[in-house]
N, C-alpha and C. Protein backbone atom coordinates (compact mmCIF):
# COMPACT_ATOMS: atom_id res chain seq x y z
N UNK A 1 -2.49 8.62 2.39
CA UNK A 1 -3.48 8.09 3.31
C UNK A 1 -2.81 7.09 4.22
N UNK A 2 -3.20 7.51 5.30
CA UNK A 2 -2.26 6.53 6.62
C UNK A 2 -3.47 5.79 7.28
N UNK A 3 -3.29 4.81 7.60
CA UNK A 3 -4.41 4.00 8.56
C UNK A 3 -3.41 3.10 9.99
N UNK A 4 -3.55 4.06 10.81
CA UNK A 4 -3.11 2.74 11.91
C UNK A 4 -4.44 2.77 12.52
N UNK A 5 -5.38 2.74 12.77
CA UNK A 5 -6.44 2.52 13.61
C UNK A 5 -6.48 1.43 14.12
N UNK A 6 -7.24 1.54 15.79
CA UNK A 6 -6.92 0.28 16.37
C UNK A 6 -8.36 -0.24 16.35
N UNK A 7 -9.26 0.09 15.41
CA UNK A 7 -10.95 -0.25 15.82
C UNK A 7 -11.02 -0.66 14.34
N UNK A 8 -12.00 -1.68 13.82
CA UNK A 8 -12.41 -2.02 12.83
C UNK A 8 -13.14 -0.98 12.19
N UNK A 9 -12.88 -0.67 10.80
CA UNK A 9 -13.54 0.61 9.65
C UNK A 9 -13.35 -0.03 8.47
N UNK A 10 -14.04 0.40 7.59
CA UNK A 10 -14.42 0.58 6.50
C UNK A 10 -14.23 2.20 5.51
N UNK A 11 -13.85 1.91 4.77
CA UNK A 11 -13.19 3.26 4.23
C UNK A 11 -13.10 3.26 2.59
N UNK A 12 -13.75 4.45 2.23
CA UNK A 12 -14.93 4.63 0.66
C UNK A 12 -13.77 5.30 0.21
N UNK A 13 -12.94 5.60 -0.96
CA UNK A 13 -12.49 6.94 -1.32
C UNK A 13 -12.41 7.16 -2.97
N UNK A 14 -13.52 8.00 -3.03
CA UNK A 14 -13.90 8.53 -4.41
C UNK A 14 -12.49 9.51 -4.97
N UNK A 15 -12.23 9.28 -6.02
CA UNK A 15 -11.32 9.82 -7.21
C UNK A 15 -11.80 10.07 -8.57
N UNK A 16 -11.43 11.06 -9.31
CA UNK A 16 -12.33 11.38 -10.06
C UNK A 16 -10.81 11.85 -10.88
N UNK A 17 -9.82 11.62 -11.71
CA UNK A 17 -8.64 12.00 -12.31
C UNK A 17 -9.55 12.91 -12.98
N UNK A 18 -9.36 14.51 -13.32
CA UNK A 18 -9.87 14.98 -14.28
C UNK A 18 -8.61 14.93 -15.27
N UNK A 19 -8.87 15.97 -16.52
CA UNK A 19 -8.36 15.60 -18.07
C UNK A 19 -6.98 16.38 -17.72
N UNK A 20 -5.80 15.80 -18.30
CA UNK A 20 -4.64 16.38 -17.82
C UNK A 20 -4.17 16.31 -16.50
N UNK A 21 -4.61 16.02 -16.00
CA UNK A 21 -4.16 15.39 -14.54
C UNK A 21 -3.22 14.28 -14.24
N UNK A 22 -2.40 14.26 -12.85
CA UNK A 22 -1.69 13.34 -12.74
C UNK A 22 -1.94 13.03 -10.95
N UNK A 23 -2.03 12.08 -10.56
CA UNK A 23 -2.48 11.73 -9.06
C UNK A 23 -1.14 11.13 -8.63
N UNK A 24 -0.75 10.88 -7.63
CA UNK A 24 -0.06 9.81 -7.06
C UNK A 24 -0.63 9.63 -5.50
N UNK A 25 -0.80 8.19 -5.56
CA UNK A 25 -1.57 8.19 -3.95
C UNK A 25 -0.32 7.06 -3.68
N UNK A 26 -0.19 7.14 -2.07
CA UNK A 26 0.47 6.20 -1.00
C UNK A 26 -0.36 5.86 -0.51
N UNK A 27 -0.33 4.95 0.32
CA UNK A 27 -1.62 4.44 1.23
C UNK A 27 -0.74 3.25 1.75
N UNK A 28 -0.98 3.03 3.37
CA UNK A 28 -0.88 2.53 4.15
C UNK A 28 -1.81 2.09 5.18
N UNK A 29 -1.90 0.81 5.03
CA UNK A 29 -2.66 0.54 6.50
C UNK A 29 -1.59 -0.23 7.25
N UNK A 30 -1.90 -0.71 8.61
CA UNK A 30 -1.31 -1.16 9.72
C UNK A 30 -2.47 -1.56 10.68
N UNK A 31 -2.46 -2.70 11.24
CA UNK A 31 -2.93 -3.83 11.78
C UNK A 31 -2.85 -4.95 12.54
N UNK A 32 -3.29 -4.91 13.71
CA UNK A 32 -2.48 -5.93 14.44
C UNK A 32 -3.75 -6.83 14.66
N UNK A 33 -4.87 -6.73 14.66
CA UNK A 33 -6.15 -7.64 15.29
C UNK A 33 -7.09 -7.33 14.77
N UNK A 34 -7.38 -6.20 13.94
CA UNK A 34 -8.88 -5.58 13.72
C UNK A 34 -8.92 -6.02 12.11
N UNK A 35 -9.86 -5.47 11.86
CA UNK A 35 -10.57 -5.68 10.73
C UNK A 35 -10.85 -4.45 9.82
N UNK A 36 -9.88 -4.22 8.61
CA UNK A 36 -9.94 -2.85 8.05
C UNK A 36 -10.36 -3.46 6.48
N UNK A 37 -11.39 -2.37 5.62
CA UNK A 37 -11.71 -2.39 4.41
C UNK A 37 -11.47 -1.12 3.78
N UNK A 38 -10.48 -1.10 2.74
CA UNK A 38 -10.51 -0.50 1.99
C UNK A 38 -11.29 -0.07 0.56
N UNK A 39 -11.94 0.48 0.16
CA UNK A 39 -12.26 0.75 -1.09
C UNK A 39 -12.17 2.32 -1.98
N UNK A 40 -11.18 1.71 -3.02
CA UNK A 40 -10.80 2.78 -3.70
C UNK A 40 -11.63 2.59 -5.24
N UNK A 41 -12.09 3.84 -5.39
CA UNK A 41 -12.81 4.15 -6.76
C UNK A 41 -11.98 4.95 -7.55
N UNK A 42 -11.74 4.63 -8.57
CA UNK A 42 -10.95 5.81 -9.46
C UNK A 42 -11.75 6.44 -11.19
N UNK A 43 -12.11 7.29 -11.33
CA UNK A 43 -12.52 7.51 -12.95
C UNK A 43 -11.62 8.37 -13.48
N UNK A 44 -11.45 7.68 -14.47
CA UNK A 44 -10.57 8.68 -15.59
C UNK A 44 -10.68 9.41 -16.53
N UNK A 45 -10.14 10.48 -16.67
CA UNK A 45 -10.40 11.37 -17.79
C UNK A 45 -9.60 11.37 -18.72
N UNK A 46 -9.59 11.95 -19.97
CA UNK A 46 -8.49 11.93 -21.00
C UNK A 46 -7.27 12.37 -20.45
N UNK A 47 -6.55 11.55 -20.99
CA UNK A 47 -5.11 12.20 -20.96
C UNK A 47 -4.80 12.91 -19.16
N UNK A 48 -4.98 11.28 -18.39
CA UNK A 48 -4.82 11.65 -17.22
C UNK A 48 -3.97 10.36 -16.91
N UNK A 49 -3.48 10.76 -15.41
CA UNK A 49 -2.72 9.29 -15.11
C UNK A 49 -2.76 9.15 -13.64
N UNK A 50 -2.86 7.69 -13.05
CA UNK A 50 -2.20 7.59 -11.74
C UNK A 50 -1.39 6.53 -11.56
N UNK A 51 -0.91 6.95 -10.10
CA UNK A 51 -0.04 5.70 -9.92
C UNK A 51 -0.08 5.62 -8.49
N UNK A 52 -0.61 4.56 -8.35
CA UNK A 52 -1.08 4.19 -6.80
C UNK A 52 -0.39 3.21 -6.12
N UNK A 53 0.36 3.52 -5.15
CA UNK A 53 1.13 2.08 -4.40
C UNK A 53 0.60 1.95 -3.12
N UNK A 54 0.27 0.99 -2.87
CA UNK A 54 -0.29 0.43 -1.16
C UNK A 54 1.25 -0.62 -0.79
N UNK A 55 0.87 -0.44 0.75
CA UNK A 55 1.39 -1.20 2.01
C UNK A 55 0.67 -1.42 2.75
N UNK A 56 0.25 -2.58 3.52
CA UNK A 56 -0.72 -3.23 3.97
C UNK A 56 0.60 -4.46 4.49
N UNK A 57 -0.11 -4.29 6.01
CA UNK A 57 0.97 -4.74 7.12
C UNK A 57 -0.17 -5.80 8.30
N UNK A 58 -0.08 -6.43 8.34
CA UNK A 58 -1.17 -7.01 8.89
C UNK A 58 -0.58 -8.65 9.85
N UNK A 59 -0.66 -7.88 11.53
CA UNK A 59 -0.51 -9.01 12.46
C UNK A 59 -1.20 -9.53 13.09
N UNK A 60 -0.69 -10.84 14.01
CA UNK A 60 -1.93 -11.65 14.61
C UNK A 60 -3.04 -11.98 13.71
N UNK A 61 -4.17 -11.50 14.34
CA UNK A 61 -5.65 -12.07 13.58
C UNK A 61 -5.97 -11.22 12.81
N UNK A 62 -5.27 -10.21 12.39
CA UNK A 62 -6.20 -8.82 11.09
C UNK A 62 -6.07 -9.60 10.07
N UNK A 63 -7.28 -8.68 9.86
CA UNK A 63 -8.22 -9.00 8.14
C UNK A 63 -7.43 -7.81 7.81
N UNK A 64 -6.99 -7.46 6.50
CA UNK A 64 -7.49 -6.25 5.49
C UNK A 64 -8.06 -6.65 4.41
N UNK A 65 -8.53 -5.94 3.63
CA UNK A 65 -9.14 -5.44 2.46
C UNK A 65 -9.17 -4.61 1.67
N UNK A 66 -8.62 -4.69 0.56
CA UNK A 66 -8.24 -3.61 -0.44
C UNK A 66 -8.72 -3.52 -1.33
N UNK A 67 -9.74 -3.35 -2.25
CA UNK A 67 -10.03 -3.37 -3.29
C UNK A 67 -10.13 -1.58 -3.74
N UNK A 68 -9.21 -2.18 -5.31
CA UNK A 68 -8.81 -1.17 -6.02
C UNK A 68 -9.74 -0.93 -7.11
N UNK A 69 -10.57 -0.04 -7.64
CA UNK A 69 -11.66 0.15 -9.47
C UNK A 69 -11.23 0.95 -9.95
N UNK A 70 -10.54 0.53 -11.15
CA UNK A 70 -10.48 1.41 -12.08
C UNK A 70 -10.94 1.58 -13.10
N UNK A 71 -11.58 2.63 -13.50
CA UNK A 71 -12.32 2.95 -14.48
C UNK A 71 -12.27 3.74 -15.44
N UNK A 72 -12.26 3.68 -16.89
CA UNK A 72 -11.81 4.50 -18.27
C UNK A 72 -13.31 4.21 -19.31
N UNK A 73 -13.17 5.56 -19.58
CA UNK A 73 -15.00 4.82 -20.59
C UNK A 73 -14.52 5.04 -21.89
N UNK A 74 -15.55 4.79 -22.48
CA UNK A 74 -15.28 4.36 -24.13
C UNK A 74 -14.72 6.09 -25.06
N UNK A 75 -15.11 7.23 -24.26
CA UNK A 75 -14.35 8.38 -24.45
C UNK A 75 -13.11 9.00 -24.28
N UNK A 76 -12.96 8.16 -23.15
CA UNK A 76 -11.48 8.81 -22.62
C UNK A 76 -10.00 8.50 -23.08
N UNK A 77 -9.59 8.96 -23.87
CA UNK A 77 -7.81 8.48 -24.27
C UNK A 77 -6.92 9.00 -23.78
N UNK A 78 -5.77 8.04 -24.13
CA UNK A 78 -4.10 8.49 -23.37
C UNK A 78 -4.56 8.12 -21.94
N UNK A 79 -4.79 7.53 -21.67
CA UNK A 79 -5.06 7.14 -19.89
C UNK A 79 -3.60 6.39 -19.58
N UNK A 80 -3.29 6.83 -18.55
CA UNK A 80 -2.16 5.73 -18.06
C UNK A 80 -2.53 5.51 -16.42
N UNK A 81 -2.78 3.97 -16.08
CA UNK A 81 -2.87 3.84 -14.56
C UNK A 81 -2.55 2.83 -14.08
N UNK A 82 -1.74 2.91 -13.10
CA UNK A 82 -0.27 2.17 -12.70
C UNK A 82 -0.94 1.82 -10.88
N UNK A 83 -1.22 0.61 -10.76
CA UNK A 83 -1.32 -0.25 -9.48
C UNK A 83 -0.49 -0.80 -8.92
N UNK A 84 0.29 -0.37 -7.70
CA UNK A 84 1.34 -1.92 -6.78
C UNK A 84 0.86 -1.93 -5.43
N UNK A 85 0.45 -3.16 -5.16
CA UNK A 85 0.04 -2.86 -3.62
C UNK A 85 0.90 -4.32 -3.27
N UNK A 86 1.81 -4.30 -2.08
CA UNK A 86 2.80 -5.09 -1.61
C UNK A 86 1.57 -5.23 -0.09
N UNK A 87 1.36 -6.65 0.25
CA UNK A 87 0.68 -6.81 1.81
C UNK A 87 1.83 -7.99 2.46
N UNK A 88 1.87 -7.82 3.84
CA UNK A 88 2.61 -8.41 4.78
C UNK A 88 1.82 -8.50 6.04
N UNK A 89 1.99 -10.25 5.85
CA UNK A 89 1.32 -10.81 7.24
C UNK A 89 1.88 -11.59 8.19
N UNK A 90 2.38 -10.81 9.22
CA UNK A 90 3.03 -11.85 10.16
C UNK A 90 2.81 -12.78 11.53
N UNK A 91 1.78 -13.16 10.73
CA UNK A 91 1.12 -14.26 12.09
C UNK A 91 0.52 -15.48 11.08
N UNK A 92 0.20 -16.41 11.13
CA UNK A 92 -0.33 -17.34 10.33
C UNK A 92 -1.94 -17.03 10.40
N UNK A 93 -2.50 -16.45 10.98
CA UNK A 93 -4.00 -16.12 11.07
C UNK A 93 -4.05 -14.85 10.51
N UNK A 94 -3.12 -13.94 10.26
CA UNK A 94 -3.31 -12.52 9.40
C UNK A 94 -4.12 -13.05 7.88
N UNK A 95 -4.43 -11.89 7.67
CA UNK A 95 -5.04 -11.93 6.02
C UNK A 95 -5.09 -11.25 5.49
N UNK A 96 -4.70 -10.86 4.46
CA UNK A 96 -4.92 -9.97 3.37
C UNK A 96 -5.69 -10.21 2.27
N UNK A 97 -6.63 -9.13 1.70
CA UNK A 97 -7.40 -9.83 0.69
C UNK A 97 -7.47 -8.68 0.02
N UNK A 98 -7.01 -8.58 -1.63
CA UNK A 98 -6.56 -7.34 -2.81
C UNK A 98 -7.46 -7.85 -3.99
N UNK A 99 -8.41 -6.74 -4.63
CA UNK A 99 -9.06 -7.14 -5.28
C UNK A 99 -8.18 -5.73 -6.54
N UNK A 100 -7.66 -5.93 -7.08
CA UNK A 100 -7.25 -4.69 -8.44
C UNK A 100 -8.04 -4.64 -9.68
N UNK A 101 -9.49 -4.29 -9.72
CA UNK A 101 -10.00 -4.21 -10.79
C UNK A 101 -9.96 -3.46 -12.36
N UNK A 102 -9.61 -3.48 -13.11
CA UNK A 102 -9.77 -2.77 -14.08
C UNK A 102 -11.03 -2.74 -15.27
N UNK A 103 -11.57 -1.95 -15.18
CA UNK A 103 -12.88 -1.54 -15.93
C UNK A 103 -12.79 -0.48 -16.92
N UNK A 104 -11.80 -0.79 -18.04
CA UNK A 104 -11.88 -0.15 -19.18
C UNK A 104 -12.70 -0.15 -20.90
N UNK A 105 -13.05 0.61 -20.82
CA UNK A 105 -13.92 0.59 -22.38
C UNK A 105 -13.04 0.95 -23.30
N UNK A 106 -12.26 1.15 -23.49
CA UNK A 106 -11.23 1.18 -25.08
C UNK A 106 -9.96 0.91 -25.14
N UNK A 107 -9.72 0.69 -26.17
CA UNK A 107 -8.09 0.13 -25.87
C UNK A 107 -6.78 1.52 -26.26
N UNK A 108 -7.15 2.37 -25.67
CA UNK A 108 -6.05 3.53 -25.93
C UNK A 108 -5.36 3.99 -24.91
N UNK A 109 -5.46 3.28 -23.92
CA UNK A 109 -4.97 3.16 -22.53
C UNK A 109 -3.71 2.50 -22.12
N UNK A 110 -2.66 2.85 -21.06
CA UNK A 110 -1.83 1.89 -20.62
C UNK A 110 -2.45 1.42 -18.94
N UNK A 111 -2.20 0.20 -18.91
CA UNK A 111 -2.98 0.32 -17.47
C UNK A 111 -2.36 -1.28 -17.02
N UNK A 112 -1.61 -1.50 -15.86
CA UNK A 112 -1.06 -2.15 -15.28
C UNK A 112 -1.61 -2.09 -13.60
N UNK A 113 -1.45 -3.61 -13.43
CA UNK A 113 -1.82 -3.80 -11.63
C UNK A 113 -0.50 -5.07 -11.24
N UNK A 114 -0.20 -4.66 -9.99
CA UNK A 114 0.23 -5.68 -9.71
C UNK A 114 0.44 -6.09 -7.48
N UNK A 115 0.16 -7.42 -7.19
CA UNK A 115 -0.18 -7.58 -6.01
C UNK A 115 0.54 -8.45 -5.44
N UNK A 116 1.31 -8.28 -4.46
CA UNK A 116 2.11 -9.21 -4.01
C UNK A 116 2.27 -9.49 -2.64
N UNK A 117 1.68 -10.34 -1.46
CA UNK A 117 1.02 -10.33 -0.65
C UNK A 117 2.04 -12.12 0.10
N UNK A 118 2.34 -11.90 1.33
CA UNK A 118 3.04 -12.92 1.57
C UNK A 118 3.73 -12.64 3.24
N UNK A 119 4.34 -13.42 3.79
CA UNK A 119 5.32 -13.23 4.60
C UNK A 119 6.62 -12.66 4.35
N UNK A 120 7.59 -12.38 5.14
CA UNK A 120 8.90 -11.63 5.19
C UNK A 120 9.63 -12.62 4.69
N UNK A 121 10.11 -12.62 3.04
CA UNK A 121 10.95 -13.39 2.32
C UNK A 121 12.17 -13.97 3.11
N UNK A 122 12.10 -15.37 3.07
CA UNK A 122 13.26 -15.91 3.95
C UNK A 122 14.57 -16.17 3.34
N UNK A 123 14.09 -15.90 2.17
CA UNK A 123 15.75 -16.02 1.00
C UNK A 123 16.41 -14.38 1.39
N UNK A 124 15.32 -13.28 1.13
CA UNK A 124 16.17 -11.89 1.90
C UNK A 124 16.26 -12.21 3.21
N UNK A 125 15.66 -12.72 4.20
CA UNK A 125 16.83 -12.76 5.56
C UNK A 125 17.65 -13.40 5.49
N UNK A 126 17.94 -14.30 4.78
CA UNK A 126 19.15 -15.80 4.56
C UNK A 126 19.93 -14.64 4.31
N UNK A 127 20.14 -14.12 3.24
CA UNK A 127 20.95 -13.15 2.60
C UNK A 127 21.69 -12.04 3.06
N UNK A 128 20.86 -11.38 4.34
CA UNK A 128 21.05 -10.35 5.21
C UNK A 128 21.73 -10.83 5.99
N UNK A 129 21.47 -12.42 6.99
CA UNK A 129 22.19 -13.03 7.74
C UNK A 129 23.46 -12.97 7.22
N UNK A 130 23.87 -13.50 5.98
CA UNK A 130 25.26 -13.77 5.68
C UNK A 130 26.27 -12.80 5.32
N UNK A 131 25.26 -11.61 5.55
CA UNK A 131 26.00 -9.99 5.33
C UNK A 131 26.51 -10.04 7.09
N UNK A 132 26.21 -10.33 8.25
CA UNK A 132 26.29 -10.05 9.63
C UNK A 132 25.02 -9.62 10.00
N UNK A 133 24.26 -9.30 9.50
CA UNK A 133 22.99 -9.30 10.51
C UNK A 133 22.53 -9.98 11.30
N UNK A 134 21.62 -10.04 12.68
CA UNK A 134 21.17 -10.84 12.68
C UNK A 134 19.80 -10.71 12.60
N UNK A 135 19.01 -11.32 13.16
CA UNK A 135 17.53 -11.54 12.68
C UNK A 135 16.88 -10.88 12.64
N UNK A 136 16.83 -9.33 14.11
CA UNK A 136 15.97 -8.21 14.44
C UNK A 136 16.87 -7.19 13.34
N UNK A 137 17.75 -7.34 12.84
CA UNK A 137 18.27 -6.27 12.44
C UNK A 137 17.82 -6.46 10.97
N UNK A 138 18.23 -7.56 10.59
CA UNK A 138 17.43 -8.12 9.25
C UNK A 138 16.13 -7.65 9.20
N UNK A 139 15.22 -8.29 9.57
CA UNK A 139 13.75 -7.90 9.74
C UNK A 139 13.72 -5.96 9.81
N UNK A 140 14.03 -5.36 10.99
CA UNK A 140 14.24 -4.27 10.86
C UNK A 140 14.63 -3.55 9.41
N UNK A 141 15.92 -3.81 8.76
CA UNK A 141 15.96 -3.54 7.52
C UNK A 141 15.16 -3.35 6.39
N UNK A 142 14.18 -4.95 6.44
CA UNK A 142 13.51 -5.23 5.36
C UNK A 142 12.18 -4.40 5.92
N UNK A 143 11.96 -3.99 6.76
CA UNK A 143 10.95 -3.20 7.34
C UNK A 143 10.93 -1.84 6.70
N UNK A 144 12.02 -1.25 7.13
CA UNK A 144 12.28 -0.09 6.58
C UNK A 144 12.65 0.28 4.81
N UNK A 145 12.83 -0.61 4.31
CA UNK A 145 12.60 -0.32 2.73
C UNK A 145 11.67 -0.18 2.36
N UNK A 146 10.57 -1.15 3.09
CA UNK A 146 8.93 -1.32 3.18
C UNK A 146 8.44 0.08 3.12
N UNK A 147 9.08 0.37 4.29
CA UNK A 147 7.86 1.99 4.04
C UNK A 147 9.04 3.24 3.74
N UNK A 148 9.87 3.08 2.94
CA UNK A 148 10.46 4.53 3.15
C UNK A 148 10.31 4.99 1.71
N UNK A 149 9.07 4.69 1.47
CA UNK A 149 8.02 5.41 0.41
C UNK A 149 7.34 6.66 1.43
N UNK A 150 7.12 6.62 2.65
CA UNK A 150 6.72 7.65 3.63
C UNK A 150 7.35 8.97 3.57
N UNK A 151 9.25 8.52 3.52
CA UNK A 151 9.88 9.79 3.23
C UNK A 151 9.18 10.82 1.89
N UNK A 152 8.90 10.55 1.62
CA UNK A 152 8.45 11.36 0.06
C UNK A 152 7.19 12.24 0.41
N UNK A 153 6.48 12.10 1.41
CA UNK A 153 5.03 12.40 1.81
C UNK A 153 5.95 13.66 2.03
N UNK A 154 5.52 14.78 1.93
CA UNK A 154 6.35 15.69 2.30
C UNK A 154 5.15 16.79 3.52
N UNK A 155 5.51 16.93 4.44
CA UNK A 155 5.10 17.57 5.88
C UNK A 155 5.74 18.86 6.26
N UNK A 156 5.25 19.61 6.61
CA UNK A 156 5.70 21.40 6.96
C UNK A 156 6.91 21.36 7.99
N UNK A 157 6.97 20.68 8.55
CA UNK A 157 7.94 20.69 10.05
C UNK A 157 8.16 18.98 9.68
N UNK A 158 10.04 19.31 9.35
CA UNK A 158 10.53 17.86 9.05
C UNK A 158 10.55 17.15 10.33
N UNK A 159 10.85 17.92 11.43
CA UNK A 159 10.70 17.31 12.22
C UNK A 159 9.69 16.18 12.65
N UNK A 160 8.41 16.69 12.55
CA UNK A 160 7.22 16.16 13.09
C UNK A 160 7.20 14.74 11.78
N UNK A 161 7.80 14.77 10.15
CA UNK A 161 7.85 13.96 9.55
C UNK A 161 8.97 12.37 10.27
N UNK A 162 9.77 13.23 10.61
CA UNK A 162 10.33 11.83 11.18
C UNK A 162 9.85 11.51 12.36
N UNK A 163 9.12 11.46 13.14
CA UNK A 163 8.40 10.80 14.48
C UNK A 163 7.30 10.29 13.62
N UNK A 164 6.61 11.22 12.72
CA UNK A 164 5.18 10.14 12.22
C UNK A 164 5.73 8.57 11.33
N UNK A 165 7.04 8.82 10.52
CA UNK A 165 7.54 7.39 10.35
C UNK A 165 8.33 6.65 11.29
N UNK A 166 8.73 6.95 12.45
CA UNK A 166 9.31 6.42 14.00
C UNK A 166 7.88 5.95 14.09
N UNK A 167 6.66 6.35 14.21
CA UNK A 167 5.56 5.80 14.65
C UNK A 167 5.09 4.51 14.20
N UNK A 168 5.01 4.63 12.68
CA UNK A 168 5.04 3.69 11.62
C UNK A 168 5.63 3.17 12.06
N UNK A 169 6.95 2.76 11.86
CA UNK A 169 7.90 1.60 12.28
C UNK A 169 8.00 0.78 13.48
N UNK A 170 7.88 1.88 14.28
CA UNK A 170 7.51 0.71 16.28
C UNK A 170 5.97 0.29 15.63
N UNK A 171 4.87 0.83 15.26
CA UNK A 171 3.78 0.12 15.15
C UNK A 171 4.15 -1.30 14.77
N UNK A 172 4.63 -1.15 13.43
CA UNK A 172 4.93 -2.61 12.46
C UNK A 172 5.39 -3.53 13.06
N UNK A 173 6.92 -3.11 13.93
CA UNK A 173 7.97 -3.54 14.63
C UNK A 173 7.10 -4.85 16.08
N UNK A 174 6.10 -3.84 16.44
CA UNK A 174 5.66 -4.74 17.90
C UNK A 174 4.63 -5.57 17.33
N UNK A 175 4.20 -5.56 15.82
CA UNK A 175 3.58 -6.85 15.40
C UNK A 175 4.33 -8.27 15.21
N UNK A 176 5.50 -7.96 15.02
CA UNK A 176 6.67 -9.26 15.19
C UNK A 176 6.66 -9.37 16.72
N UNK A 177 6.61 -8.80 18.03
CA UNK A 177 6.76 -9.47 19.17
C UNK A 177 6.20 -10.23 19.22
């Protein structure tokens, strides 16, 4: 799931893991001013699993909103469900706001979240600097580790895959101008 939209939305997305199942979702938003909400629902079935990673990029004045539910009922075993959502805000008025819920009824489950939400670490550009980088190239770098979880999305015509992450990247890129 990709989000660059340039208009404020709201966005529902029902999941339903059935039994034996395995999901993996990506998800990306991108943001320079607007106001985006995410909400992800997840239910689990026996002996199912996911593993969900977000990126959430957010310049100038954007809001996002992420909230993650996960849900296991007092029937379902062997569940495994795995949360990372990384957000980046580069304006002092950006915001990010990650809600990772977990709503489990039994304890036969593995189930981990984790949220890490901040500006562009200045100890990794210190670090990059003293390799020869300099600042755009640094930044650039740390940009591109960011999303080259994208490479993996796999698309019919590789071609058209590398312009949709060229897209990604100038998007992100002209939120630092």
């Amino acid at each position: 799931m990709i989000n660059l939209s340039s208009s404020e939305d709201i966005h529902t997305i029902n999941f339903e893991i059935a039994e034996h199942q395995k999901l993996t979702l990506y998800y990306l938003c991108v943001s320079e001013t607007n106001k985006h909400k995410l909400i992800f629902n997840f239910i689990h079935k026996s002996h199912s699993e996911l593993n969900m990673f977000g990126k959430l990029f957010a310049g100038k004045e954007a809001t996002i909103d992420c909230d993650a539910f996960i849900k296991v009922g007092p029937n379902d075993f062997h569940v495994i469900s795995d949360q990372q959502i990384n957000g980046f805000m580069f304006s002092d008025k950006a915001n990010i706001n990650v809600l990772p819920a977990l709503y489990i009824d039994n304890n036969k489950i593995k189930a981990t979240h984790a949220v890490n939400i901040g500006h562009i670490d200045k100890m990794k550009m210190f670090y990059l600097q003293t390799k020869g980088l300099d600042e755009t190239e640094a930044i650039n770098l740390l940009i591109e580790n960011e999303i080259s979880f994208l490479k993996q999305i796999k698309i019919i015509d590789e071609n058209k895959n590398n312009i949709f992450i060229d897209t990604v990247f100038k998007r992100i890129k002209e939120m630092l101008i």
